[in-house]
Protein backbone atom coordinates (compact mmCIF):
# COMPACT_ATOMS: atom_id res chain seq x y z
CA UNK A 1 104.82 -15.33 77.69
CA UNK A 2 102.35 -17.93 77.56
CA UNK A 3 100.11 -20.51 78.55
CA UNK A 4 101.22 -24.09 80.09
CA UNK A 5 99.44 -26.97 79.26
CA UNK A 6 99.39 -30.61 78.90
CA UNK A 7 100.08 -32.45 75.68
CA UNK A 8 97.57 -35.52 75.43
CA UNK A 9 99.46 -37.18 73.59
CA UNK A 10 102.63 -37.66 75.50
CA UNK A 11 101.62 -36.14 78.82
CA UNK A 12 104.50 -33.78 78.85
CA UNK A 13 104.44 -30.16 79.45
CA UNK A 14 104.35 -27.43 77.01
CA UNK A 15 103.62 -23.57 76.76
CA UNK A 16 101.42 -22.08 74.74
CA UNK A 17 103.60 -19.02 73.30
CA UNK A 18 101.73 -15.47 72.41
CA UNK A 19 105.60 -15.24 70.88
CA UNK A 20 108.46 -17.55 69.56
CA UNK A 21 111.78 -17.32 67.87
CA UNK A 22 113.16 -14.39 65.82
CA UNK A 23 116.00 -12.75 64.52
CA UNK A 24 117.33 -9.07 63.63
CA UNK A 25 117.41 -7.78 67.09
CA UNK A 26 117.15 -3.88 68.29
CA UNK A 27 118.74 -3.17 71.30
CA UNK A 28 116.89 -0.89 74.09
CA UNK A 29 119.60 1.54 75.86
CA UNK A 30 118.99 3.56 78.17
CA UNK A 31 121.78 6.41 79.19
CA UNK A 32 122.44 6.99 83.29
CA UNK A 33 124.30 8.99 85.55
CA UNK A 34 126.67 8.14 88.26
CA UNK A 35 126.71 9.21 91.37
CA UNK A 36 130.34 10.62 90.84
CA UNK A 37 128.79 12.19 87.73
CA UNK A 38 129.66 10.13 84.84
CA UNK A 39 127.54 9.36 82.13
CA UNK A 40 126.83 5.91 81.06
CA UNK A 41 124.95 4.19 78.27
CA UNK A 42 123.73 0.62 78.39
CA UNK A 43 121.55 -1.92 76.77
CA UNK A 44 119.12 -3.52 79.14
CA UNK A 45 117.44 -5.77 76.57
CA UNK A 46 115.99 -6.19 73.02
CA UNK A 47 112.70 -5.88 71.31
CA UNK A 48 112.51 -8.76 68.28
CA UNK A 49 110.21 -8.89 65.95
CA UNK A 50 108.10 -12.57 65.91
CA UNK A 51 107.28 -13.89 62.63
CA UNK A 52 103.91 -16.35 62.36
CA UNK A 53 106.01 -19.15 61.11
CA UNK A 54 108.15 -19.54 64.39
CA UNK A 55 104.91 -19.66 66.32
CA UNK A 56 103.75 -22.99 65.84
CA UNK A 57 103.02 -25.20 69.06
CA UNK A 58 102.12 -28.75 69.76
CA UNK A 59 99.28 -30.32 69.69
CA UNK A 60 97.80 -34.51 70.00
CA UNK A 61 96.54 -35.62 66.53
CA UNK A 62 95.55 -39.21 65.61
CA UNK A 63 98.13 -40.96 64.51
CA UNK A 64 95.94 -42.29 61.92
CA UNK A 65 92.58 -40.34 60.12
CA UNK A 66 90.93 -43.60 59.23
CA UNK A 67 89.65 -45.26 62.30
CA UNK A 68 87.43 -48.34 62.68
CA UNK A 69 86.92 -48.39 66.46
CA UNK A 70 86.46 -44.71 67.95
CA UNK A 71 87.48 -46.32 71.23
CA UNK A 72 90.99 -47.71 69.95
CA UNK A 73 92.10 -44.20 69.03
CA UNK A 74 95.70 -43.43 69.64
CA UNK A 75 97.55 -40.13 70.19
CA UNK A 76 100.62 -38.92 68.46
CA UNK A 77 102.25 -35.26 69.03
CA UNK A 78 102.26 -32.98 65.62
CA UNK A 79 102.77 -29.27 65.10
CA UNK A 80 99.83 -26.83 64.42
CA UNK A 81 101.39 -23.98 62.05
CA UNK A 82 98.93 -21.26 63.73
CA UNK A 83 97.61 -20.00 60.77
CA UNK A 84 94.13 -19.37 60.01
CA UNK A 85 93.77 -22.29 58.01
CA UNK A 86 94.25 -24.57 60.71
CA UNK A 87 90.44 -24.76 62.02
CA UNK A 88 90.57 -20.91 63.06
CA UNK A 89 92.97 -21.80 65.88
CA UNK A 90 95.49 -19.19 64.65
CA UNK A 91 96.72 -16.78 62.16
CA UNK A 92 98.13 -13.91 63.53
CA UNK A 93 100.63 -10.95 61.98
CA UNK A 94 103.97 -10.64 62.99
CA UNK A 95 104.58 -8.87 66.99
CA UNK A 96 107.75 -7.70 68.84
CA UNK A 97 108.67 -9.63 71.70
CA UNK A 98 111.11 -7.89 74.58
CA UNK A 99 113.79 -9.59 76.28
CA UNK A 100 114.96 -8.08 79.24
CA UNK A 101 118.58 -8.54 80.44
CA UNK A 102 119.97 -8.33 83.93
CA UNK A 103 121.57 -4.91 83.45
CA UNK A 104 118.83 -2.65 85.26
CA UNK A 105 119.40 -5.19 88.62
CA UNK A 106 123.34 -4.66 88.52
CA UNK A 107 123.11 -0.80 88.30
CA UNK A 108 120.53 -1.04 91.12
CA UNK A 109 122.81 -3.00 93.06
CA UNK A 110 126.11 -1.59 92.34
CA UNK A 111 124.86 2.15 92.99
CA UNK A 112 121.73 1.12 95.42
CA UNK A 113 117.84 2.33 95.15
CA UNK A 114 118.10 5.12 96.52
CA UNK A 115 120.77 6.65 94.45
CA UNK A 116 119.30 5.53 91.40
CA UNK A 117 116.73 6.81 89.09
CA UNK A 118 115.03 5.24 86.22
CA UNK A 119 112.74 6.56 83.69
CA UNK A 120 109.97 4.46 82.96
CA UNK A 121 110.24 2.99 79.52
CA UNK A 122 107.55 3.51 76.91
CA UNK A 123 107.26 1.36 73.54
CA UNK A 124 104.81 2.61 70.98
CA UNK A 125 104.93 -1.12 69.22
CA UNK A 126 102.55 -0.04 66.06
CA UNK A 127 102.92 -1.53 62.78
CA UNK A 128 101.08 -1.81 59.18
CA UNK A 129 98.70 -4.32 58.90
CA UNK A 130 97.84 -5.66 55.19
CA UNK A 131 95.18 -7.93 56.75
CA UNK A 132 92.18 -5.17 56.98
CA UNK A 133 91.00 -1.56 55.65
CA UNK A 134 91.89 1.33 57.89
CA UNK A 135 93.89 0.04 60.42
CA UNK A 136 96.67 1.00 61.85
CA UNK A 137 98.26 -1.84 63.55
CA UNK A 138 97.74 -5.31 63.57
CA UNK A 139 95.31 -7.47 65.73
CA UNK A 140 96.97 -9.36 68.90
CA UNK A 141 97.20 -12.82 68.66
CA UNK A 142 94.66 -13.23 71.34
CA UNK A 143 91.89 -11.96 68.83
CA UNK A 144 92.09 -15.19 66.97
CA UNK A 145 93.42 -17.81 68.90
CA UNK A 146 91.19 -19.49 71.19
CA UNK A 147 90.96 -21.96 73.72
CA UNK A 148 88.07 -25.11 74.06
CA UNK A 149 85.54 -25.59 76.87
CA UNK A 150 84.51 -29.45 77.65
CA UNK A 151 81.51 -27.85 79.86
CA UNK A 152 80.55 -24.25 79.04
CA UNK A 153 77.70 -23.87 77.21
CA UNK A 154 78.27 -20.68 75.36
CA UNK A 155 81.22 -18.86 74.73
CA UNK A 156 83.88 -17.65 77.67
CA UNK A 157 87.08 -15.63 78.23
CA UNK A 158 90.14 -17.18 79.87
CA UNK A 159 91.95 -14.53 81.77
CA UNK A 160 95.53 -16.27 82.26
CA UNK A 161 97.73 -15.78 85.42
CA UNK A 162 101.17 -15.49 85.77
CA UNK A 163 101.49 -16.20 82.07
CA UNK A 164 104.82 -13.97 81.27
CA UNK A 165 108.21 -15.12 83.11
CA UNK A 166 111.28 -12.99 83.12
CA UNK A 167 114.46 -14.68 84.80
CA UNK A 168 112.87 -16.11 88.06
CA UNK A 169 109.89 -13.78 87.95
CA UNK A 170 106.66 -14.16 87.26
CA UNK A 171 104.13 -11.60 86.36
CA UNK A 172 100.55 -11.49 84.84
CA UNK A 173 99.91 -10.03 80.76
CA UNK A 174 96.31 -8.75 81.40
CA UNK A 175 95.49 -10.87 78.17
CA UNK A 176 91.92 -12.20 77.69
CA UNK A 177 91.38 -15.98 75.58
CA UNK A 178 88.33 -16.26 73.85
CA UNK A 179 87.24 -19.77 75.12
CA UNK A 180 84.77 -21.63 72.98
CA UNK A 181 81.98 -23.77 74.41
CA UNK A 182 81.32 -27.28 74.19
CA UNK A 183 80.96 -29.32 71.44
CA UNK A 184 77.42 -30.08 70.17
CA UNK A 185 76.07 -32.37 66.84
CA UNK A 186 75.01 -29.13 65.10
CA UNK A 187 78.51 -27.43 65.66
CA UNK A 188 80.08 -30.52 63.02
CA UNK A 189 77.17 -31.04 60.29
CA UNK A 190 74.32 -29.15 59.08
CA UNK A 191 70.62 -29.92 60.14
CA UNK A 192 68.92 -27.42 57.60
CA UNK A 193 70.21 -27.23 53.76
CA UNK A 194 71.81 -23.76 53.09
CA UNK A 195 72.70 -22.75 49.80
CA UNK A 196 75.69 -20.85 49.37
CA UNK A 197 78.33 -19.51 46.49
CA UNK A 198 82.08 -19.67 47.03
CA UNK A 199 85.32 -19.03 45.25
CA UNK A 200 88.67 -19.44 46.09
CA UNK A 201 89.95 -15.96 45.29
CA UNK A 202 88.38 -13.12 45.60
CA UNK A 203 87.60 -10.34 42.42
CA UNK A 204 88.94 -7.87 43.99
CA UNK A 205 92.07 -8.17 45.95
CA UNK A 206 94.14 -4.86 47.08
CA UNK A 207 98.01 -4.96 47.79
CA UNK A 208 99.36 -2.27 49.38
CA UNK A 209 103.43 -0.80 48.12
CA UNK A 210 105.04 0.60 51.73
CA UNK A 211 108.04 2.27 49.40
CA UNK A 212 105.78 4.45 47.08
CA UNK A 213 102.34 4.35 49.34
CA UNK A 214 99.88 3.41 47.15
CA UNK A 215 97.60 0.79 46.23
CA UNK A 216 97.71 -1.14 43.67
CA UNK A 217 94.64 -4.01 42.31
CA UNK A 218 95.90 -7.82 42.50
CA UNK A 219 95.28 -10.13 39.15
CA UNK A 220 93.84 -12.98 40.99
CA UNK A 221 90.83 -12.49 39.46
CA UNK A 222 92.01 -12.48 35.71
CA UNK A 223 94.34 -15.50 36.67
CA UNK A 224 91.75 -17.55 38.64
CA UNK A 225 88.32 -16.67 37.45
CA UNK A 226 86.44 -19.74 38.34
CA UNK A 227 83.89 -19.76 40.44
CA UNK A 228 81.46 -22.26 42.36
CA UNK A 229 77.99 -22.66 42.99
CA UNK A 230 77.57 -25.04 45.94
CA UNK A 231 74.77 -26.81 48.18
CA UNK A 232 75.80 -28.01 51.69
CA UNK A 233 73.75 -31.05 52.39
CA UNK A 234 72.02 -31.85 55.86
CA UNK A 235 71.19 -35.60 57.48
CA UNK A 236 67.23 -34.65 57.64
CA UNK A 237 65.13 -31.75 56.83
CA UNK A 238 63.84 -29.22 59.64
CA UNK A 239 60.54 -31.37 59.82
CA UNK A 240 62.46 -34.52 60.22
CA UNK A 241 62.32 -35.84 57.12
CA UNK A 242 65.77 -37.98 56.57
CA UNK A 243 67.71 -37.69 53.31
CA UNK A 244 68.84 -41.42 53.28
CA UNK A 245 70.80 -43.49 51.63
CA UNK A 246 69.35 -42.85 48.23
CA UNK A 247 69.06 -39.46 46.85
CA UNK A 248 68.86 -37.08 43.85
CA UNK A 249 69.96 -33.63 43.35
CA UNK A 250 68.58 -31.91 40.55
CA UNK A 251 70.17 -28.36 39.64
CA UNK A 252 69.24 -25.70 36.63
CA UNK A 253 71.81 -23.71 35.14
CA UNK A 254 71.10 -20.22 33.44
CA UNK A 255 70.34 -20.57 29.37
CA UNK A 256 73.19 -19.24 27.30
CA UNK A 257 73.78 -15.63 27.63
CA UNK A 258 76.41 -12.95 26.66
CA UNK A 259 78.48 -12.47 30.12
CA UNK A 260 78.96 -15.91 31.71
CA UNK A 261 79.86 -19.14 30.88
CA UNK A 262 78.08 -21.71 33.02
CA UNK A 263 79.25 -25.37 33.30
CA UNK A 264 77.68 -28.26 35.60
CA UNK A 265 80.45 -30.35 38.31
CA UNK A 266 81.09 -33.66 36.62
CA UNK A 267 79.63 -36.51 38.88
CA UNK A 268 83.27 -37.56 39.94
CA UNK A 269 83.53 -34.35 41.14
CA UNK A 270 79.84 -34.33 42.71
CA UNK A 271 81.22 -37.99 44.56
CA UNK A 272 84.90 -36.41 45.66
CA UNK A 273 83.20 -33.54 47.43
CA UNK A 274 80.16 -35.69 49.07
CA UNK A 275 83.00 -38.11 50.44
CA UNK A 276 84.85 -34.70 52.06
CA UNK A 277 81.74 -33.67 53.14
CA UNK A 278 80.39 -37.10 54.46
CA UNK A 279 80.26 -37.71 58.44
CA UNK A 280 80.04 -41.40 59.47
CA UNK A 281 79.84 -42.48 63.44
CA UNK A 282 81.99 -39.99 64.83
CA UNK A 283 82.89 -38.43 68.90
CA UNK A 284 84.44 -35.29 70.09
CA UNK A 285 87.69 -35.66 71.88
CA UNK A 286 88.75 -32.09 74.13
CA UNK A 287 92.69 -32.74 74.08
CA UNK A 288 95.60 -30.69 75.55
CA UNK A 289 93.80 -29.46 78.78
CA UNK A 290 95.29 -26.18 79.96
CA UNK A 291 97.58 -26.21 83.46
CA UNK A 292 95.28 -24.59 86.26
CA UNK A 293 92.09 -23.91 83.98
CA UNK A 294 89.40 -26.65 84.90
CA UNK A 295 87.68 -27.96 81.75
CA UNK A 296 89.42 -25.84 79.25
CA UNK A 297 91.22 -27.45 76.55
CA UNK A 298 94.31 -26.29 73.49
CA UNK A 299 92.89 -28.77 71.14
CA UNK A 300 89.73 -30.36 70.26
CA UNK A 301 89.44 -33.04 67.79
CA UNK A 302 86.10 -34.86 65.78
CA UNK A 303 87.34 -38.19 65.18
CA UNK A 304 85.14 -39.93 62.83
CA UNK A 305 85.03 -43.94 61.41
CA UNK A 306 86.02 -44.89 57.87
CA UNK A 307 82.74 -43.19 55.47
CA UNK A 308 80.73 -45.60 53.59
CA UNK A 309 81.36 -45.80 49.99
CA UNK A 310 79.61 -43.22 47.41
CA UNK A 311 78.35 -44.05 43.67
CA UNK A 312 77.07 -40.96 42.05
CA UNK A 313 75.52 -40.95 38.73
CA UNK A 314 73.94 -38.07 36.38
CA UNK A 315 71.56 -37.55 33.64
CA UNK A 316 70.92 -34.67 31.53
CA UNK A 317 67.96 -32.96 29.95
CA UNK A 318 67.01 -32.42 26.75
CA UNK A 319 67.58 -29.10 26.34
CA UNK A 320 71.00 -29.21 28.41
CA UNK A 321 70.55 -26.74 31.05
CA UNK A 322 69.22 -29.12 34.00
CA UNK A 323 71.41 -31.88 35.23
CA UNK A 324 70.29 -34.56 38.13
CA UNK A 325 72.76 -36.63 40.13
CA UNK A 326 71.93 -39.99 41.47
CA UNK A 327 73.17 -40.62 44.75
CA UNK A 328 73.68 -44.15 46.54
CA UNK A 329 75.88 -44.42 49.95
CA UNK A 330 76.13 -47.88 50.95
CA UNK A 331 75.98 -47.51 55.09
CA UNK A 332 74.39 -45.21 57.54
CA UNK A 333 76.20 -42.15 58.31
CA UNK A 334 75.56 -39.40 61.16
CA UNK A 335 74.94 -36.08 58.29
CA UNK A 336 77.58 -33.78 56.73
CA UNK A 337 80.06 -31.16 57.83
CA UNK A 338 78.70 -27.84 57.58
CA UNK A 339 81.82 -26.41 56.22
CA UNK A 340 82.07 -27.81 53.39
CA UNK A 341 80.00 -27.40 50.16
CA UNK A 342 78.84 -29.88 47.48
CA UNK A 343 80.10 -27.58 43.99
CA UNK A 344 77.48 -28.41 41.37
CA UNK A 345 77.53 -25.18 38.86
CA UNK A 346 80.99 -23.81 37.71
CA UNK A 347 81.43 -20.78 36.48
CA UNK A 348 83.54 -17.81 35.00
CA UNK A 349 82.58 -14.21 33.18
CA UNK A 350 83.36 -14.27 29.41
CA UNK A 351 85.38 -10.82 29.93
CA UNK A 352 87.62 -11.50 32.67
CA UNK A 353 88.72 -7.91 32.71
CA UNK A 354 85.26 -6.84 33.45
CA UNK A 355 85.14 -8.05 36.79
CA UNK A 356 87.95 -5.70 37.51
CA UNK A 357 86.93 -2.49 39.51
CA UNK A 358 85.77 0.80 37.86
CA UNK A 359 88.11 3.38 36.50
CA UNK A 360 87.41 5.58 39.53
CA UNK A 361 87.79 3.11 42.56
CA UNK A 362 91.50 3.98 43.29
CA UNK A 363 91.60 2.08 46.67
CA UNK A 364 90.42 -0.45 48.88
CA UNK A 365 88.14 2.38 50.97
CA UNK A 366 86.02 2.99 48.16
CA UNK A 367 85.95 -0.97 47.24
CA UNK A 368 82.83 -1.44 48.77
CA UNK A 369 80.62 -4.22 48.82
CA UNK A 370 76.73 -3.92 48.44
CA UNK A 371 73.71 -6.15 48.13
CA UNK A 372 70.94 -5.83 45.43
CA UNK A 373 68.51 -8.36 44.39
CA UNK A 374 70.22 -11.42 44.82
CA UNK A 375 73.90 -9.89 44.14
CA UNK A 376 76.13 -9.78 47.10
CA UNK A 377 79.37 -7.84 46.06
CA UNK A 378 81.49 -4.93 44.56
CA UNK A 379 80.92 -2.94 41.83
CA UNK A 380 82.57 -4.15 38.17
CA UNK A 381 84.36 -2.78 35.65
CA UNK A 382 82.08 -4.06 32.80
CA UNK A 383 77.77 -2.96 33.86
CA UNK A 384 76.88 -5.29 31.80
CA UNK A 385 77.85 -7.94 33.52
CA UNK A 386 77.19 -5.99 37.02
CA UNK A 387 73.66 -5.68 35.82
CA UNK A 388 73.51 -9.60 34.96
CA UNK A 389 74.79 -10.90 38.28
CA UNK A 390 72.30 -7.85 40.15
């Protein structure tokens, strides 16, 4: 099963698998009678399970990330590990694929049609997914991989054809590929400034036992308490005012209080993000197009020249709790990506047990998250501190 397509940077053909390798076959048997009255038993295939890791596929990458001349870029073939860090274009749970054998065509031909009957066959393929709250099987792979457009202008479904093969055979899967539209400037870097918070765990994370059936709370949160208070930056304001090459960013931290330490990002830090975040002269290559789908692409690639260098600088105030950073970048650049924040507060709550959930939140059902005031999240173990961050 899958999609054919192109590989840019080679031109050789490739398919686009909804399945891959696997192991630990099961076979499907099906029992018949002759027409002399003999019972038989055969296998006529196997279902396999598909694990995400034998899924990857190829795809045309630069063959180098720093590039002078966007015209002189080169193609080189790599593997995309189709998981959902990859840019979204992946990240499914494990399937079952089903291999079919050429049994059920020599019983038909050694007995004929119309001596022959066959039961249809009927596989209930369900399995537990640890991905998402009250579900009962996991998502097909078609709900997050997608497909690129070089001309629609919003969002479309690709509806292959002929897309599963079995020996000489070819027959259509009925699957629909989100397609996404064409590339524009605001899809790569921000025009407005949004403030946001991130972290890289979550507080609460839920793991589920499939031997005893319960759910149990993950540590993360005990182990990795830090957390980050981030600006993403934007070329020019919504009135068209530009930020430059010359810029401060002054932040306030809270005063000292009883349920959170608060520390500012050192201005290294402030200059490593700002050069992840930083897009010089850059163009949109759609790579990979798909066999027999006009203007729809497997890959699509921003390609940007080498970034001007960064000096950032900072000065405190008196009483400690504002900090401003100086910023100088030496060339013109096009903005910043929109997916990536500038971290300027750190922080972590002085009882890490307290973000823990209460005593009487057993699972992840009754996890849930609310908003109030300013506080976007789930309730703590410790009020104290759920009434600070509120």
């Amino acid at each position: 099963m899958g999609i054919p397509y192109q590989l840019t940077a080679n031109d050789q053909q490739h398919i686009l698998s909804y399945g891959g390798g696997a192991s630990q076959t099961m076979p499907i048997n099906i029992n018949y009678q002759a027409t002399s009255g003999e019972s038989y038993s055969t296998v006529i295939g196997y279902m396999r399970p598909v694990a995400a890791n034998n899924r990857s596929y190829a795809i045309s990458s630069p063959k180098s990330q720093v590039v002078k001349d966007l015209q002189d870029v080169t193609w080189e073939a790599s593997q995309n590990n189709n998981t959902l860090g990859s840019n979204g274009n992946g990240g499914s749970n494990d399937s079952y694929q089903i291999v079919f054998n050429d049994e059920l065509e020599n019983i038909k031909t050694k007995y004929g049609k119309n001596n022959l009957s066959l039961a249809r066959l009927h596989f209930n393929l369900t399995w537990h997914n640890i991905t998402g709250f009250n579900l009962d099987e996991a998502p097909l792979d078609t709900r997050y991989f997608h497909l690129y457009s070089s001309t629609a202008t919003a969002p479309t479904m690709l509806v292959p054809q002929n897309d599963i093969q079995i020996g000489n055979r070819r027959f259509t899967s009925g699957f629909k590929i989100p397609v996404e539209a064409q590339v524009k400037p605001a899809d790569n870097f921000n025009q407005t400034i949004i403030p946001q918070s991130s972290s890289e765990y979550a507080v609460h994370t839920w793991y589920y036992n499939q031997q005893t059936k319960t759910w149990s709370i993950g540590d993360e949160a005990v182990r990795y308490p830090d957390h980050e208070e981030t600006v993403a930056l934007a070329a020019q304001s919504e009135s068209g005012v530009k930020l430059g090459k010359h810029f401060t960013i002054t932040v306030t931290k809270p005063a000292a209080n009883d349920q959170v330490d608060y520390q500012f990002i050192s201005a290294a830090g402030v200059k490593n993000a700002l050069e992840k975040s930083i897009i010089s002269h850059y163009e949109n290559y759609d790579l990979d197009p798909v066999i027999d789908a006009s203007n729809t692409y497997v890959t699509r690639k921003m390609i940007s020249t080498t970034a001007p260098a960064i000096t950032v600088k900072s000065t405190d105030s008196n009483d400690g709790l504002t900090r401003t950073y100086d910023v100088t970048i030496a060339d013109d650049y096009a903005g910043f990506r929109k997916d990536t924040g500038i971290g300027l507060i750190s922080w972590r709550p002085k009882d890490l047990s307290g973000v823990l959930p209460p005593a009487n939140i057993k699972d992840p059902n009754a996890d849930q998250i609310f908003t109030k005031g300013y506080y976007q999240g789930v309730a703590l173990k410790d009020t104290a501190l759920q009434s600070y961050l509120e």
